[in-house]
N, C-alpha and C. Protein backbone atom coordinates (compact mmCIF):
# COMPACT_ATOMS: atom_id res chain seq x y z
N UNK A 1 -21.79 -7.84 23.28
CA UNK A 1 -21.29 -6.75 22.47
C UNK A 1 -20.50 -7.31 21.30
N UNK A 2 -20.59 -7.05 19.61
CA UNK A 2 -19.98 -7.40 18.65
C UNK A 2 -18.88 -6.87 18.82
N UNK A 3 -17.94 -7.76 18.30
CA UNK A 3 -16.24 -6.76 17.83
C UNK A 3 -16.94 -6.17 16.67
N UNK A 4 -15.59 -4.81 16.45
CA UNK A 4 -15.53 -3.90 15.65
C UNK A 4 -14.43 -4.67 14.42
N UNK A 5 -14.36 -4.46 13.05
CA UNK A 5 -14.21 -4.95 12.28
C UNK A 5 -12.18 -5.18 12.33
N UNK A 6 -11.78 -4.01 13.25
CA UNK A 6 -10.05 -4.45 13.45
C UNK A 6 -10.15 -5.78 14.99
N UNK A 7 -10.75 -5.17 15.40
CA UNK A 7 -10.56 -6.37 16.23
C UNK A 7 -11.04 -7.75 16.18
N UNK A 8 -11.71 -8.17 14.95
CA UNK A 8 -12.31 -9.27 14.39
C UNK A 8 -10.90 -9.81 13.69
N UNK A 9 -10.42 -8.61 12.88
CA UNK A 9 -9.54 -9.24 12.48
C UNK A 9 -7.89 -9.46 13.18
N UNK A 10 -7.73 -8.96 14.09
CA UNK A 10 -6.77 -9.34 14.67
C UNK A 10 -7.11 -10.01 15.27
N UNK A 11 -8.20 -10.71 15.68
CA UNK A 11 -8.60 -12.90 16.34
C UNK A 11 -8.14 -13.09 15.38
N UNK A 12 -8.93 -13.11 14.05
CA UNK A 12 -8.19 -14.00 13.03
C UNK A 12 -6.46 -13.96 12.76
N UNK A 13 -6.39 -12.91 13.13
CA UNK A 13 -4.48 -12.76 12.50
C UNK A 13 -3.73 -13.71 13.62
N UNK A 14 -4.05 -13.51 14.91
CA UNK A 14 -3.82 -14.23 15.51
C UNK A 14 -3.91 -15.33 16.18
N UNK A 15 -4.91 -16.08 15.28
CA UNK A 15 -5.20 -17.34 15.11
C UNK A 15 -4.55 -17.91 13.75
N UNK A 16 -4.38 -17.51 13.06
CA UNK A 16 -3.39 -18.07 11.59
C UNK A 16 -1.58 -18.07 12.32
N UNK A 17 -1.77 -17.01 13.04
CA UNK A 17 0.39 -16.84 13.13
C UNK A 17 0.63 -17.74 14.10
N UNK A 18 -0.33 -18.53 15.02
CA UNK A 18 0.04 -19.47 16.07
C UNK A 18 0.20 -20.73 15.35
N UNK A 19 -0.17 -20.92 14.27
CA UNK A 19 0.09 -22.07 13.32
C UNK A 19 1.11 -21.95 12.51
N UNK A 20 1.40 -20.90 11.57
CA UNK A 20 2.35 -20.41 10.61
C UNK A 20 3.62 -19.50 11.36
N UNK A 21 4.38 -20.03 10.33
CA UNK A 21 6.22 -19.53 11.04
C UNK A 21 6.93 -20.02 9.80
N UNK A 22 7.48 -18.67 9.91
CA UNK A 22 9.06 -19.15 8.53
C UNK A 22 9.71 -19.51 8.90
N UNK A 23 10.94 -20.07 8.10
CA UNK A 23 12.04 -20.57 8.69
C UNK A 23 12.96 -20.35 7.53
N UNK A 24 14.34 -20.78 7.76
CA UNK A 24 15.20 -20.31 6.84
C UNK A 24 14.84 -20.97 5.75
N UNK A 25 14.68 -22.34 5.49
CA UNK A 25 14.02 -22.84 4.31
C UNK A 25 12.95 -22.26 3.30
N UNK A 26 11.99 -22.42 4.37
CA UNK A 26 10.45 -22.12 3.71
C UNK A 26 9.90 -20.50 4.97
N UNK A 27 10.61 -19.69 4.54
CA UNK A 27 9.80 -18.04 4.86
C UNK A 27 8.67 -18.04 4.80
N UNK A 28 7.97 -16.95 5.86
CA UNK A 28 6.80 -16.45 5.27
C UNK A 28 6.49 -15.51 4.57
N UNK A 29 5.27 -15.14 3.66
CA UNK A 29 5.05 -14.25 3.13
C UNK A 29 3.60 -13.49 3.46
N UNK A 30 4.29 -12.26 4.44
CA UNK A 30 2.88 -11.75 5.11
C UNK A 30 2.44 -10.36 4.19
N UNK A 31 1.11 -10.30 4.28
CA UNK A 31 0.91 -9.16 3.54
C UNK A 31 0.22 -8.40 4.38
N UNK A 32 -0.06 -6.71 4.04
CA UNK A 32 -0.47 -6.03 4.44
C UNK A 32 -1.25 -5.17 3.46
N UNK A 33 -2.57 -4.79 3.85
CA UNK A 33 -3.37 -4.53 3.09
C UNK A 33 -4.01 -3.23 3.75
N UNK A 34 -3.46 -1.95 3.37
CA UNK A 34 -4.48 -0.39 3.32
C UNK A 34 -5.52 -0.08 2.40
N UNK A 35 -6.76 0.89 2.52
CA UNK A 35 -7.23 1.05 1.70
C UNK A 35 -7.08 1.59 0.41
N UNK A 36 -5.35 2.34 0.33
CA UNK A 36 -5.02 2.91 -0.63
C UNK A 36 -3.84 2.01 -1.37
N UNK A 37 -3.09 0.81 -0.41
CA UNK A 37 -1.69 0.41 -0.79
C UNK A 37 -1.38 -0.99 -0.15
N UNK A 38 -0.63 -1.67 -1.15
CA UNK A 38 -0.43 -3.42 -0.62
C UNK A 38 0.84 -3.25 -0.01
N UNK A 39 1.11 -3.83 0.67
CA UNK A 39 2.72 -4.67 0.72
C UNK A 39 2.85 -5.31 1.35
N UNK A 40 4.11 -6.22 0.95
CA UNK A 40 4.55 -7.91 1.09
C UNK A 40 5.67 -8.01 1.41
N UNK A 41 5.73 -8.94 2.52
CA UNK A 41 7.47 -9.22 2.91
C UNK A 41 7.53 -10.49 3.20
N UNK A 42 8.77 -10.65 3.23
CA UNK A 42 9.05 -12.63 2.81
C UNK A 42 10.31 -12.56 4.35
N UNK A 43 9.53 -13.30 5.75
CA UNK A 43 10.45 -13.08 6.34
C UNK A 43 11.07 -14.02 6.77
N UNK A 44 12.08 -14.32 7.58
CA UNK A 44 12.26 -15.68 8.37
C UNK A 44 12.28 -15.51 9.97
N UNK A 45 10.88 -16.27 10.59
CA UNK A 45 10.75 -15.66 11.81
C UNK A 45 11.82 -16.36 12.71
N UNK A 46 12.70 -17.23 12.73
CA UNK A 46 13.58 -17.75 13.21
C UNK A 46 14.70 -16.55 13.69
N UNK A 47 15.11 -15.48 13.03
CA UNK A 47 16.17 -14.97 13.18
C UNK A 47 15.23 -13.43 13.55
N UNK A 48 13.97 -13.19 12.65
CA UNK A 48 13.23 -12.20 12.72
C UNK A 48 13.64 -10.66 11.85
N UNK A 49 14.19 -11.49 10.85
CA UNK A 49 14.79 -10.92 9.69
C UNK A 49 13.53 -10.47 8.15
N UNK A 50 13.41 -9.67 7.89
CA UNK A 50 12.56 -9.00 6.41
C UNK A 50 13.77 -9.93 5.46
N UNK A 51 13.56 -11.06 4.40
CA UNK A 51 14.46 -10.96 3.52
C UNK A 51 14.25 -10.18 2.41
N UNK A 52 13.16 -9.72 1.99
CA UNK A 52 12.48 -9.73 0.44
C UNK A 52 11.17 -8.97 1.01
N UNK A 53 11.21 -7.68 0.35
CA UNK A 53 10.02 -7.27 0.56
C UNK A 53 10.02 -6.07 -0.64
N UNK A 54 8.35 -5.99 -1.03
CA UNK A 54 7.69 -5.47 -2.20
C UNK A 54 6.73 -4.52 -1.71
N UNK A 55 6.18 -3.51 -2.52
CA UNK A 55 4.94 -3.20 -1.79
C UNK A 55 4.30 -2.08 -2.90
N UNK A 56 3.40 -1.86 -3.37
CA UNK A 56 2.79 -0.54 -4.35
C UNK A 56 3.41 0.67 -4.30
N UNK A 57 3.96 0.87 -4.07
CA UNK A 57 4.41 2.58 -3.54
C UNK A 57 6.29 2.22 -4.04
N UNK A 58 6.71 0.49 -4.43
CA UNK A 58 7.55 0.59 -5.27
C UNK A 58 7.64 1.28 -6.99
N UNK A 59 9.17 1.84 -7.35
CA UNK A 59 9.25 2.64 -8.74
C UNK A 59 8.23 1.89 -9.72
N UNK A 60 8.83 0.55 -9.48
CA UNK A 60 7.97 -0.11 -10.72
C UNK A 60 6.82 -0.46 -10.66
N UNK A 61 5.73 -0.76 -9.60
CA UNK A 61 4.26 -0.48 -9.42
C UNK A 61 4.15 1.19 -9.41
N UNK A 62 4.34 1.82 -8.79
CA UNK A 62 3.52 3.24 -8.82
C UNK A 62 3.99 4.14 -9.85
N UNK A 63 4.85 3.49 -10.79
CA UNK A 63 5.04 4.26 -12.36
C UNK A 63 3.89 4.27 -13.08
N UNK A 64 3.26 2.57 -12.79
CA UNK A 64 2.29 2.30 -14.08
C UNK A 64 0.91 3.14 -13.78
N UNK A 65 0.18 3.68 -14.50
CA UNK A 65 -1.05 4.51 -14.65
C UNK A 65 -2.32 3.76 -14.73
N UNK A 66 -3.17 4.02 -14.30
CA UNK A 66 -5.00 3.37 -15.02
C UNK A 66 -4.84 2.23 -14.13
N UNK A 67 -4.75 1.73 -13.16
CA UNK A 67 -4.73 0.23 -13.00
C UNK A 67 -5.56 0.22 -11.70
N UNK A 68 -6.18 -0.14 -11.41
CA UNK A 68 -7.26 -0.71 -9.95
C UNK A 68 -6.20 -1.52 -9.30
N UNK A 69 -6.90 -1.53 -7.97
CA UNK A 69 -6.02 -1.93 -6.48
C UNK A 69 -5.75 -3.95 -7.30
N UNK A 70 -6.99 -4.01 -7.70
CA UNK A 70 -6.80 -5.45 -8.09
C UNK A 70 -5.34 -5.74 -8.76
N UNK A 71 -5.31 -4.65 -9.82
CA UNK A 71 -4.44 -5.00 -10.72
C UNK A 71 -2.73 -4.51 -10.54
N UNK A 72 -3.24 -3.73 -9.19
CA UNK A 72 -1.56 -3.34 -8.47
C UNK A 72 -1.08 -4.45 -7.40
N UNK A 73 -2.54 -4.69 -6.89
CA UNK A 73 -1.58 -6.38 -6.00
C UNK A 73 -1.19 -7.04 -7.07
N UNK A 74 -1.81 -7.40 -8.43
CA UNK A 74 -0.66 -8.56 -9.25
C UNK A 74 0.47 -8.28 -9.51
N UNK A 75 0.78 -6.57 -9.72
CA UNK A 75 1.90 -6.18 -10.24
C UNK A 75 2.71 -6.35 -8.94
N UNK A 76 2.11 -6.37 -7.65
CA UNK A 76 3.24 -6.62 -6.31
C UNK A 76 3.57 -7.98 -6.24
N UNK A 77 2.45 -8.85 -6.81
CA UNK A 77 2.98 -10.23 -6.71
C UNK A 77 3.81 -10.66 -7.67
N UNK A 78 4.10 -10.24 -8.98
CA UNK A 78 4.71 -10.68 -9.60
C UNK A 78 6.30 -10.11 -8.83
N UNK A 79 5.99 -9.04 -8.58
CA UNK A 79 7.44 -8.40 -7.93
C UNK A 79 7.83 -8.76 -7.07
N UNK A 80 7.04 -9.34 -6.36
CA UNK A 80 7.77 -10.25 -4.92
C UNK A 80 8.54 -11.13 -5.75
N UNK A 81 7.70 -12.06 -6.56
CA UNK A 81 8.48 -13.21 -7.14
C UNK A 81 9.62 -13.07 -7.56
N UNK A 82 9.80 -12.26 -8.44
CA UNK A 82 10.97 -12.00 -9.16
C UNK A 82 12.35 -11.73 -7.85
N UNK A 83 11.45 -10.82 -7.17
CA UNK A 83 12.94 -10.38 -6.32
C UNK A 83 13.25 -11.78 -5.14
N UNK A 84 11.98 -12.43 -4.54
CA UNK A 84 12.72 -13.58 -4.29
C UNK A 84 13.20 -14.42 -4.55
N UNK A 85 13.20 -15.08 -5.97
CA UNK A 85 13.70 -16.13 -7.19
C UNK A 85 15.22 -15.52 -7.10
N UNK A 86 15.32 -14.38 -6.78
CA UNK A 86 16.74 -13.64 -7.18
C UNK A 86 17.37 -14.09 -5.67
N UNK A 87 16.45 -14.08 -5.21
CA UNK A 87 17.56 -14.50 -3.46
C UNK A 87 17.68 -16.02 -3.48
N UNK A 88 16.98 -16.78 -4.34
CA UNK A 88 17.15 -17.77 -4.02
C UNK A 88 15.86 -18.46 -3.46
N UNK A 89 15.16 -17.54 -3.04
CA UNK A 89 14.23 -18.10 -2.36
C UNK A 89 12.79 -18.82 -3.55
N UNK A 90 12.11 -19.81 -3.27
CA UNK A 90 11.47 -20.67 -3.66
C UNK A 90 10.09 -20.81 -3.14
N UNK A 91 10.22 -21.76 -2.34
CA UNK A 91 9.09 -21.83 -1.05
C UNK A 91 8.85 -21.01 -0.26
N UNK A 92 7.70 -20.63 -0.06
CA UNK A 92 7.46 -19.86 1.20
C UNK A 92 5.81 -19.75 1.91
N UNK A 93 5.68 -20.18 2.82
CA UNK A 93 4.45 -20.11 3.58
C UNK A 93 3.61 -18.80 3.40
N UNK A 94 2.43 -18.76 3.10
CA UNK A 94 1.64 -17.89 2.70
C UNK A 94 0.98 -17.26 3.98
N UNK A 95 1.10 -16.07 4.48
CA UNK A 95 0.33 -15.59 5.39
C UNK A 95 -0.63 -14.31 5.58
N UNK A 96 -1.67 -14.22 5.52
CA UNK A 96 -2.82 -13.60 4.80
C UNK A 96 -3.55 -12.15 5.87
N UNK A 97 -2.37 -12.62 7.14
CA UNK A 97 -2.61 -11.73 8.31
C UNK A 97 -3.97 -11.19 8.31
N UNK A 98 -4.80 -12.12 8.15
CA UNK A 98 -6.12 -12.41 8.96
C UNK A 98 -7.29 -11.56 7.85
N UNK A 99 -6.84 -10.98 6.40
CA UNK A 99 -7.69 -10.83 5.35
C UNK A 99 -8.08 -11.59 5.07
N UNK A 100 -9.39 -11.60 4.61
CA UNK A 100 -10.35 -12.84 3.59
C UNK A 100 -9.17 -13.07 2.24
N UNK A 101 -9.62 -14.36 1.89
CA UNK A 101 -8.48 -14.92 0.88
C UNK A 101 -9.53 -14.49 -0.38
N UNK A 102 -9.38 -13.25 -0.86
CA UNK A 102 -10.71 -12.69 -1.64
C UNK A 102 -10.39 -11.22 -2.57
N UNK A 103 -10.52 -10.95 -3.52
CA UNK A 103 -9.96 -9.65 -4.19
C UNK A 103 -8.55 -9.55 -3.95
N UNK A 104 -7.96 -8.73 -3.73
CA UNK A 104 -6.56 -8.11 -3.89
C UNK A 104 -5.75 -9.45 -3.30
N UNK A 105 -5.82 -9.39 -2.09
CA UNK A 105 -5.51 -10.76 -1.87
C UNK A 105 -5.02 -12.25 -2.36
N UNK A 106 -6.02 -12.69 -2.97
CA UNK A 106 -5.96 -13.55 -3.56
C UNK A 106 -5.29 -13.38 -4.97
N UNK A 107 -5.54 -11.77 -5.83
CA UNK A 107 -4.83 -11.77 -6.62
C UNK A 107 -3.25 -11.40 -6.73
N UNK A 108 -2.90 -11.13 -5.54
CA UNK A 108 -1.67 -10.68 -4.94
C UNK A 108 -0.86 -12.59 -4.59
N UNK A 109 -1.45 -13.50 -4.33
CA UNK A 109 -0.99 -14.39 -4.31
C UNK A 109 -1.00 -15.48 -5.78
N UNK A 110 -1.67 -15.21 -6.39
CA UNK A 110 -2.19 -15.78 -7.71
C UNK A 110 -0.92 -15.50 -8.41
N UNK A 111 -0.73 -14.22 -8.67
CA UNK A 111 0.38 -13.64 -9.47
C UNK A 111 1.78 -13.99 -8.77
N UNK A 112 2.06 -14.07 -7.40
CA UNK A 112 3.12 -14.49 -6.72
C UNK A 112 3.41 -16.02 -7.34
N UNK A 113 2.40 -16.65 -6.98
CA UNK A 113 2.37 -18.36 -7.46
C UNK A 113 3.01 -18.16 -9.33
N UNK A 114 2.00 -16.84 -9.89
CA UNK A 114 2.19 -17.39 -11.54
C UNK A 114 4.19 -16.76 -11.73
N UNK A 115 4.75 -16.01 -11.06
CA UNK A 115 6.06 -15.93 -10.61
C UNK A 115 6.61 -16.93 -10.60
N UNK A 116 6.52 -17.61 -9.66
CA UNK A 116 7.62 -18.93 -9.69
C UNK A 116 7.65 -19.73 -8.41
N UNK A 117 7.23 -18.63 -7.06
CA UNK A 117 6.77 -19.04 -6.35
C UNK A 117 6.15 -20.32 -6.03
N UNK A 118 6.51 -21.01 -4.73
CA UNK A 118 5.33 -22.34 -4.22
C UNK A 118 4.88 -21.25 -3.22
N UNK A 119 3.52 -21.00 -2.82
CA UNK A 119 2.65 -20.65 -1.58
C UNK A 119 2.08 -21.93 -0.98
């Protein structure tokens, strides 16, 4: 019997998080991906703390008009960046919670990286 397309991807999610873990240094940055809405949080699984988190349905993404899902994950990635550069934060482990590294995705991390970000 095939898996169904959530349970395909929760093998994969849970095959990436047994490898990946934040820490106070270097956080992770997990995303979450609906068919209508992104969002991103920068956590440190050590304490199990959200430090920094962004997501489409923020003032300053869901002000802007005309823009495709593509072009609202960049506007979340740039916004992660900014607000974690402001904490201080720098580095942070990239975690893709078991999406293909492909469309929104990838442009949601592209724009994080062109931020200031290391992924």
């Amino acid at each position: 019997m095939s898996l169904t397309k959530l349970e395909r991807r929760q093998r994969i999610k849970l095959r990436i998080r047994k490898r990946i873990f934040g820490t106070e240094n270097k956080p992770r940055l997990s995303v979450f991906r609906s068919n209508k809405q992104i969002s991103v949080q920068i956590i440190n699984d050590l304490d199990g703390k959200t430090l920094v988190s962004a997501s489409s349905l923020c003032k300053e993404v869901s002000e802007t008009k005309g823009v495709n899902k593509i072009q609202q994950a960049n506007l979340v990635g740039k916004l992660i960046a900014q607000r974690a550069l402001d904490k201080g934060i720098v580095e942070v482990v990239f975690d893709r919670n078991g999406y293909l590294y492909h469309g929104r995705i990838k442009s949601l991390a592209d724009a994080a990286r062109e931020g200031g970000l290391k992924l």
